[in-house]
C-alpha atoms as a PDB file:
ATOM      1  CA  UNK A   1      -6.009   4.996 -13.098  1.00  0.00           C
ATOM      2  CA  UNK A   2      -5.677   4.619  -9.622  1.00  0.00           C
ATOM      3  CA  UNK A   3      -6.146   1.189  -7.969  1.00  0.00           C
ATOM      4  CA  UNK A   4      -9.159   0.656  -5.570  1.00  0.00           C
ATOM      5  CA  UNK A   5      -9.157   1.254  -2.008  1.00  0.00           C
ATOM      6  CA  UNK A   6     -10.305  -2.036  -0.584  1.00  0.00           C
ATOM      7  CA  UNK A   7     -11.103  -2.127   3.509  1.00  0.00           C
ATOM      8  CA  UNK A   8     -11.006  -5.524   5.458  1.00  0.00           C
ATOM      9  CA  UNK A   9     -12.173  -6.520   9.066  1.00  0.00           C
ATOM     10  CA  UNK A  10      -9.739  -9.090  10.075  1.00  0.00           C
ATOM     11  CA  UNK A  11      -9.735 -11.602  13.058  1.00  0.00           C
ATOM     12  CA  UNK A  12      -6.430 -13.774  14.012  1.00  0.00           C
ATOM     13  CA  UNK A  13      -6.587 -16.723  15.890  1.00  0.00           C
ATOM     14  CA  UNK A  14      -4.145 -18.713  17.663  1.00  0.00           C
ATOM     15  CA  UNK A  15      -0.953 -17.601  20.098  1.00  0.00           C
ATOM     16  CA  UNK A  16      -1.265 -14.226  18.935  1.00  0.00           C
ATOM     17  CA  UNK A  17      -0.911 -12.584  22.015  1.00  0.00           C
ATOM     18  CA  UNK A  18       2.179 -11.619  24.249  1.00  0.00           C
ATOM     19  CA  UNK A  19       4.287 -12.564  21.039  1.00  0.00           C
ATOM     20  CA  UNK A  20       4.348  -8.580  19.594  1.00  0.00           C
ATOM     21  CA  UNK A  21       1.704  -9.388  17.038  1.00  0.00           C
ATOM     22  CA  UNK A  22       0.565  -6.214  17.336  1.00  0.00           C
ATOM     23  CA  UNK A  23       3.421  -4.246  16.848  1.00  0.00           C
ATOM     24  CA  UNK A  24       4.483  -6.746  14.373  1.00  0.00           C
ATOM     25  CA  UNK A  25       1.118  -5.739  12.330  1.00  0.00           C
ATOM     26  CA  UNK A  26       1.303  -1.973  12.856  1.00  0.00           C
ATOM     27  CA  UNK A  27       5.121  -1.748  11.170  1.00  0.00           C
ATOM     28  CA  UNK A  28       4.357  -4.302   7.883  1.00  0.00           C
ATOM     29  CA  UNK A  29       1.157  -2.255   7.040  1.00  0.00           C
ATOM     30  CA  UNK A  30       2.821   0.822   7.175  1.00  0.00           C
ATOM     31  CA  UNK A  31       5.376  -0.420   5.407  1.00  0.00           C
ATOM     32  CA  UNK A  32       2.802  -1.499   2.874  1.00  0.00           C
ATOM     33  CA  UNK A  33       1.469   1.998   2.803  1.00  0.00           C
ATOM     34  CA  UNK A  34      -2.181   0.727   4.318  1.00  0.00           C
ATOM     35  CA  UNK A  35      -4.429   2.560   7.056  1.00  0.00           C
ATOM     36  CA  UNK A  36      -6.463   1.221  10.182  1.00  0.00           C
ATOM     37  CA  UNK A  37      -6.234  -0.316  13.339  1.00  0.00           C
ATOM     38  CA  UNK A  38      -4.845  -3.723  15.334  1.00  0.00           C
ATOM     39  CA  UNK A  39      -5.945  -4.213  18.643  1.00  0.00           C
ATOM     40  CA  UNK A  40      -6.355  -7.059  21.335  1.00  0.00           C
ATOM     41  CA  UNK A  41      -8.995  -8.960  22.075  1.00  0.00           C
ATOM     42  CA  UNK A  42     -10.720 -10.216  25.627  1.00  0.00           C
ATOM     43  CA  UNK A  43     -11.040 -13.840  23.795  1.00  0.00           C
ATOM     44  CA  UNK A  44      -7.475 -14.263  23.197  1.00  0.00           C
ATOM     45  CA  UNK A  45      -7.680 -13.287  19.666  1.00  0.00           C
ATOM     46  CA  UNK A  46      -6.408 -10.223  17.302  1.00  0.00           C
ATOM     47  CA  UNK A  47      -8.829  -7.657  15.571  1.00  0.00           C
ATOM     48  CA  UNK A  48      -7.857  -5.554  12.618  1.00  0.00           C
ATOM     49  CA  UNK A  49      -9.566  -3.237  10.258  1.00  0.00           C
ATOM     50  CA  UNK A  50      -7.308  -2.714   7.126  1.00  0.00           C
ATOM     51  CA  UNK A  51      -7.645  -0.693   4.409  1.00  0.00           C
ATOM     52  CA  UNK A  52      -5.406   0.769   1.482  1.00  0.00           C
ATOM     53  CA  UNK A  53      -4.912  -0.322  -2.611  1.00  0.00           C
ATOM     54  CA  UNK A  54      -6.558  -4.061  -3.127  1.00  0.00           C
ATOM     55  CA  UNK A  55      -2.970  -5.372  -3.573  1.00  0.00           C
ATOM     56  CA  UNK A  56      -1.333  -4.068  -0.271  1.00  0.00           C
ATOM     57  CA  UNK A  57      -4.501  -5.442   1.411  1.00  0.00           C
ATOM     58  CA  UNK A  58      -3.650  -9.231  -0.001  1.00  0.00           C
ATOM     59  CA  UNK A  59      -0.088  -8.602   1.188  1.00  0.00           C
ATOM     60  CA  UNK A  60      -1.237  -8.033   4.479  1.00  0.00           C
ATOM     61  CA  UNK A  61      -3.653 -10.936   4.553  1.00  0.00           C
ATOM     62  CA  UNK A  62      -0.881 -13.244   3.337  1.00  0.00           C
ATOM     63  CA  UNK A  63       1.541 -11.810   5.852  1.00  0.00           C
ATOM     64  CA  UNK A  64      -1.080 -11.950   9.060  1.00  0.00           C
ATOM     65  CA  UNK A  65      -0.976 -16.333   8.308  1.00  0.00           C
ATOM     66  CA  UNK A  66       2.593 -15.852   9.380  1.00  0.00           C
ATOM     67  CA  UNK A  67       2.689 -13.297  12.155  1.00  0.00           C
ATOM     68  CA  UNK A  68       5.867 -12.638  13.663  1.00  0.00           C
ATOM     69  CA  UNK A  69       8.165 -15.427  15.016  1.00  0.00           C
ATOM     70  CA  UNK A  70       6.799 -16.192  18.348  1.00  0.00           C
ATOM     71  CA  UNK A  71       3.495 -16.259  16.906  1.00  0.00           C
ATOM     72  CA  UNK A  72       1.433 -19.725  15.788  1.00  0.00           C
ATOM     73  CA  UNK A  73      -1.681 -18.104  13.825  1.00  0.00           C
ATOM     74  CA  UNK A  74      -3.865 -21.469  13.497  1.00  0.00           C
ATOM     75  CA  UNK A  75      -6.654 -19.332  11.579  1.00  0.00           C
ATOM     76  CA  UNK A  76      -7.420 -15.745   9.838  1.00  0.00           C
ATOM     77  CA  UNK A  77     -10.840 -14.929   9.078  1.00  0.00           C
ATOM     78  CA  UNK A  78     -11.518 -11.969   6.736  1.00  0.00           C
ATOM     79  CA  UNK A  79     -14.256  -9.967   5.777  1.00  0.00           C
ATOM     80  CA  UNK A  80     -14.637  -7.310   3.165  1.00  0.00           C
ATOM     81  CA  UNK A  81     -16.236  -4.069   5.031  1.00  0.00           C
ATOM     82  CA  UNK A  82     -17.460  -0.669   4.141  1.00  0.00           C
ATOM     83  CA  UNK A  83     -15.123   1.654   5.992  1.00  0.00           C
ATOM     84  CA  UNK A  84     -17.161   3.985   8.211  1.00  0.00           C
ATOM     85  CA  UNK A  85     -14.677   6.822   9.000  1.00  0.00           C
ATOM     86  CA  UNK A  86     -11.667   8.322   6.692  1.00  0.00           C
ATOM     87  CA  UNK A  87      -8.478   6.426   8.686  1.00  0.00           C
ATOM     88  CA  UNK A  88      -5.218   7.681   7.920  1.00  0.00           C
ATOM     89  CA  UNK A  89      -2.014   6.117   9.446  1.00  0.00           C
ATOM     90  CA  UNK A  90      -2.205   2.662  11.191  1.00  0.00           C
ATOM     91  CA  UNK A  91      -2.341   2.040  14.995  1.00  0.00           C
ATOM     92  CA  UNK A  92      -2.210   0.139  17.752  1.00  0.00           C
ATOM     93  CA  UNK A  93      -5.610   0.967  19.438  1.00  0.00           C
ATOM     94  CA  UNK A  94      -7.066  -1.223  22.919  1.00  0.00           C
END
């Protein structure tokens, strides 16, 4: 049986900005075979919508707490969200 598609709305909070967080992002979850989106946001802040098996999803939520090297993530705030559109791929989107 195949293992269920779960689909996240994720915000990161901290120095996540101007360290490559979002290319960072975009190469681990499509290295965890996941689909959706990482962008920038106006507050300072990172947005992502991930979605894939419920497994790759955790991997990806344990991995954003790190972020890449430059990066200090002081807080990650999920939510579990009903995907709207069929995503395939993930990119970096504005």
């Amino acid at each position: 049986m195949a293992e269920a598609r779960k689909s996240v709305r994720v915000r990161i909070i901290g120095r996540v900005q101007g360290v490559s967080f979002r290319v960072w992002a975009r190469d681990e979850a499509q290295g965890l075979g996941l689909a959706g989106w990482v962008r920038n946001e106006a507050d300072g802040s990172v947005s992502a919508l991930i979605i894939g098996p419920e497994a790759a999803v955790a991997t990806m939520l344990e991995r954003l707490h790190q972020g890449p090297p430059a990066a200090r993530v002081s807080q990650v705030v999920a939510e579990n969200v009903e995907a709207a559109e069929n995503i395939n791929g993930f990119r970096i989107t504005r």
